[in-house]
C-alpha atoms as a PDB file:
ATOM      1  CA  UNK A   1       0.000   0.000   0.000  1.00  0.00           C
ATOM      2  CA  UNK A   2       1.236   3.533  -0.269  1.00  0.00           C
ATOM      3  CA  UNK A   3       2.123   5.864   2.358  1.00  0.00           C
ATOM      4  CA  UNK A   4      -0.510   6.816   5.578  1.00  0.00           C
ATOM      5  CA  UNK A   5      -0.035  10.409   4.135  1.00  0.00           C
ATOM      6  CA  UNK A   6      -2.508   9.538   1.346  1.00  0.00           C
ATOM      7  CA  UNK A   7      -4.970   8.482   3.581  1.00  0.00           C
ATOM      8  CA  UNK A   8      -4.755   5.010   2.292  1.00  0.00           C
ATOM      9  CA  UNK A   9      -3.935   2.181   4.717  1.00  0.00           C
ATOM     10  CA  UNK A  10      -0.390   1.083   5.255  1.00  0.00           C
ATOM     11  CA  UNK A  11       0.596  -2.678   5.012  1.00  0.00           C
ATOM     12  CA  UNK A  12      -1.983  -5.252   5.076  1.00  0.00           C
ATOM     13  CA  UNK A  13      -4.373  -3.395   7.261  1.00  0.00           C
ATOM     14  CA  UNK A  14      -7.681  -5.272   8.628  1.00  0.00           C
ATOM     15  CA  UNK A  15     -10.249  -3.295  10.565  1.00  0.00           C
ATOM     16  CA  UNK A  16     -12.489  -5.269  12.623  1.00  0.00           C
ATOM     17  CA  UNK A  17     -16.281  -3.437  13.305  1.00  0.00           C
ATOM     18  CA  UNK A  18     -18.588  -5.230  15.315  1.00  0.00           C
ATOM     19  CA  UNK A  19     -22.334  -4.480  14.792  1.00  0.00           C
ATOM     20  CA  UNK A  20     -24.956  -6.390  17.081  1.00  0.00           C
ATOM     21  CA  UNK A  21     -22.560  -8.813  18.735  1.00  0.00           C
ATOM     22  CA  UNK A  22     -21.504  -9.681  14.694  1.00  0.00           C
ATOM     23  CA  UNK A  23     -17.972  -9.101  13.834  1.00  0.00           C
ATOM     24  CA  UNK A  24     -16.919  -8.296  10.271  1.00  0.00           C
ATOM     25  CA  UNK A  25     -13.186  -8.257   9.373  1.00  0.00           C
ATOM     26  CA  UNK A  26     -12.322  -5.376   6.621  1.00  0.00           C
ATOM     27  CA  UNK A  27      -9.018  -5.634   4.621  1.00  0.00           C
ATOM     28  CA  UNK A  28      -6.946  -3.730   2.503  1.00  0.00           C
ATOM     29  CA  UNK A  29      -4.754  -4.962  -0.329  1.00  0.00           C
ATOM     30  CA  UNK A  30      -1.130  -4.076  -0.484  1.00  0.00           C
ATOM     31  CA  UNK A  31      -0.615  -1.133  -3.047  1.00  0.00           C
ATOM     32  CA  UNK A  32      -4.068   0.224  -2.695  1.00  0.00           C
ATOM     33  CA  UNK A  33      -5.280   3.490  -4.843  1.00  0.00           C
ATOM     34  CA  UNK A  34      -9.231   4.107  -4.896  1.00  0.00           C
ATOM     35  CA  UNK A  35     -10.219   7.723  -5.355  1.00  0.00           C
ATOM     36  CA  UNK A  36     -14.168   8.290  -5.268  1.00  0.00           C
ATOM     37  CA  UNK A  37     -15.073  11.730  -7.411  1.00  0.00           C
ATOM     38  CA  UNK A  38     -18.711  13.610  -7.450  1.00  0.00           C
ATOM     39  CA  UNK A  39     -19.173  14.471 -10.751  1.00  0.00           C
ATOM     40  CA  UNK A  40     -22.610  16.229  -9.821  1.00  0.00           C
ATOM     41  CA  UNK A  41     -24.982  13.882 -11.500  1.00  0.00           C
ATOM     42  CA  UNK A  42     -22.843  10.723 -10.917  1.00  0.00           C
ATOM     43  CA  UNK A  43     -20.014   9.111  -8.606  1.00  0.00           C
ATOM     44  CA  UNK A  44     -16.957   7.814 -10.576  1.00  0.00           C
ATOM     45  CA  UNK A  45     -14.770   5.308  -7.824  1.00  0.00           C
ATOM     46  CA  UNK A  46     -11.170   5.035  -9.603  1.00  0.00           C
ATOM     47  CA  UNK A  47      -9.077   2.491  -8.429  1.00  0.00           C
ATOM     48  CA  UNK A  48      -6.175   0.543  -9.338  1.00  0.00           C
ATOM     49  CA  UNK A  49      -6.300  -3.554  -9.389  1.00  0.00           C
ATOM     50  CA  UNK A  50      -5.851  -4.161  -5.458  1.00  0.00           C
ATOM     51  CA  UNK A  51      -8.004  -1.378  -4.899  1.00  0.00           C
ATOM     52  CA  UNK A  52     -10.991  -2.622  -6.551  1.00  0.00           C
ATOM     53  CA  UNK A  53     -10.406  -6.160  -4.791  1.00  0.00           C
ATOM     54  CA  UNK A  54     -10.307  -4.368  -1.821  1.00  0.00           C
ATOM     55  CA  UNK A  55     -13.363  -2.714  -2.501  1.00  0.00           C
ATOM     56  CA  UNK A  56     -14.983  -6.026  -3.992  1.00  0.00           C
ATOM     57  CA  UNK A  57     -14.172  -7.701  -0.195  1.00  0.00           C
ATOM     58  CA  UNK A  58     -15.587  -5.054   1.878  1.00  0.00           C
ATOM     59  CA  UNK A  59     -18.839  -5.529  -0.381  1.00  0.00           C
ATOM     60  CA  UNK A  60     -18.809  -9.058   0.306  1.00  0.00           C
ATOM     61  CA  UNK A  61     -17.909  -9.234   4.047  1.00  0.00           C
ATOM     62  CA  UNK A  62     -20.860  -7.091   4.003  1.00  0.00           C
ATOM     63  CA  UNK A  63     -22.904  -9.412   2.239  1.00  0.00           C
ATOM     64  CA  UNK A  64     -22.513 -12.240   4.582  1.00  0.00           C
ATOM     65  CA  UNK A  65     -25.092 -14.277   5.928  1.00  0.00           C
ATOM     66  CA  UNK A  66     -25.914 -12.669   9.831  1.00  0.00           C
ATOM     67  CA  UNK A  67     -24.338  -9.265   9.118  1.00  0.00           C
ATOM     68  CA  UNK A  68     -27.039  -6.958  10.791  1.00  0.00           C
ATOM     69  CA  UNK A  69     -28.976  -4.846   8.640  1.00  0.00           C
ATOM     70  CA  UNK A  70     -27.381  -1.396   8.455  1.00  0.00           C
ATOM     71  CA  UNK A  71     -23.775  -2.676   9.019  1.00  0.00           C
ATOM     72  CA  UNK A  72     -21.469   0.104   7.216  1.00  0.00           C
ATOM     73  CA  UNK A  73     -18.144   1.053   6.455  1.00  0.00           C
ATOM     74  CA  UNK A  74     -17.271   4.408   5.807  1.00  0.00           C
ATOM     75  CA  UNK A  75     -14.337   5.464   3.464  1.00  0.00           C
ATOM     76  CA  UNK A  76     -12.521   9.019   3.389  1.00  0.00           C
ATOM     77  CA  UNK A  77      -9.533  10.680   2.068  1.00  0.00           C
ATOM     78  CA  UNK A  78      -7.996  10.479   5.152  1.00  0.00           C
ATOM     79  CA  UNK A  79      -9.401   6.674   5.562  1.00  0.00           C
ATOM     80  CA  UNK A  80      -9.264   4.462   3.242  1.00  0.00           C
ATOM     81  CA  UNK A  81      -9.252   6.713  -0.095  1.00  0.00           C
ATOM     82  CA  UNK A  82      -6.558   8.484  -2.424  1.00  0.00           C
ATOM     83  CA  UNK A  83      -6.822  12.497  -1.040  1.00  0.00           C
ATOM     84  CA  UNK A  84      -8.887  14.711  -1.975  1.00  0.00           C
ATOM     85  CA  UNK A  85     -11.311  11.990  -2.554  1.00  0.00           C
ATOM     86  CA  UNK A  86     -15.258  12.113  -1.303  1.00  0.00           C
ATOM     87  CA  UNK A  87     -16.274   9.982   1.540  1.00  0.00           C
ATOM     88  CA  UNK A  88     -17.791   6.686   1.106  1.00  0.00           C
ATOM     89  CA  UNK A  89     -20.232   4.723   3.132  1.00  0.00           C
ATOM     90  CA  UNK A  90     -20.861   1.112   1.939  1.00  0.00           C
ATOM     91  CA  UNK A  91     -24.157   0.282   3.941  1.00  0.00           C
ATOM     92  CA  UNK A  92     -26.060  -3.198   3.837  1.00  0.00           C
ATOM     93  CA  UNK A  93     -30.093  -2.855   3.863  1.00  0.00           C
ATOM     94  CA  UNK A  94     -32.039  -5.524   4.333  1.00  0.00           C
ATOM     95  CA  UNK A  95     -35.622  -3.403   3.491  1.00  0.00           C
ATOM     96  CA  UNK A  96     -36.148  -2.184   0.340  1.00  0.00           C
ATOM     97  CA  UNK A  97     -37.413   0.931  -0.691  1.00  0.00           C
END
């Protein structure tokens, strides 16, 4: 991964959030780069191969059977993202709209 000063991770880094006694084990890729851009009418996530794997595994550790309902993980510049990047939340809903 690159440097802390991007706001990206350093080394292998696993976050562990636990939401109604569940816990759900985040990770990030070596090397990560994912930048998230508002574009006004649309959100364009750029990221480089480990980056969207990383992304891809916090969508499916979400996904698991007995996550709670409204189990998120929020993603900023200076968490997660490339800077200067717009935050993130990947939230799982069990009730549709």
């Amino acid at each position: 991964m690159t440097s802390e000063a991007d706001g990206i991770p350093s080394e292998s880094t696993r976050v562990t959030v636990v939401t109604d006694g569940v816990a759900q084990v985040f990770a990030w890729e070596d090397d990560v780069w994912i930048k998230v851009r508002d574009l006004g009418g649309e959100i364009v996530i750029e990221a480089n191969a480990p980056g969207l794997r990383t992304l891809a595994g916090h969508l499916l550790t979400l996904a698991e059977d007995g996550v709670p309902d409204g189990s998120h993980l929020h993603l900023e510049d200076s968490n997660g993202l490339a800077d200067w990047s717009v935050g993130l939340v990947l939230e799982r809903t069990d009730e549709e709209d």
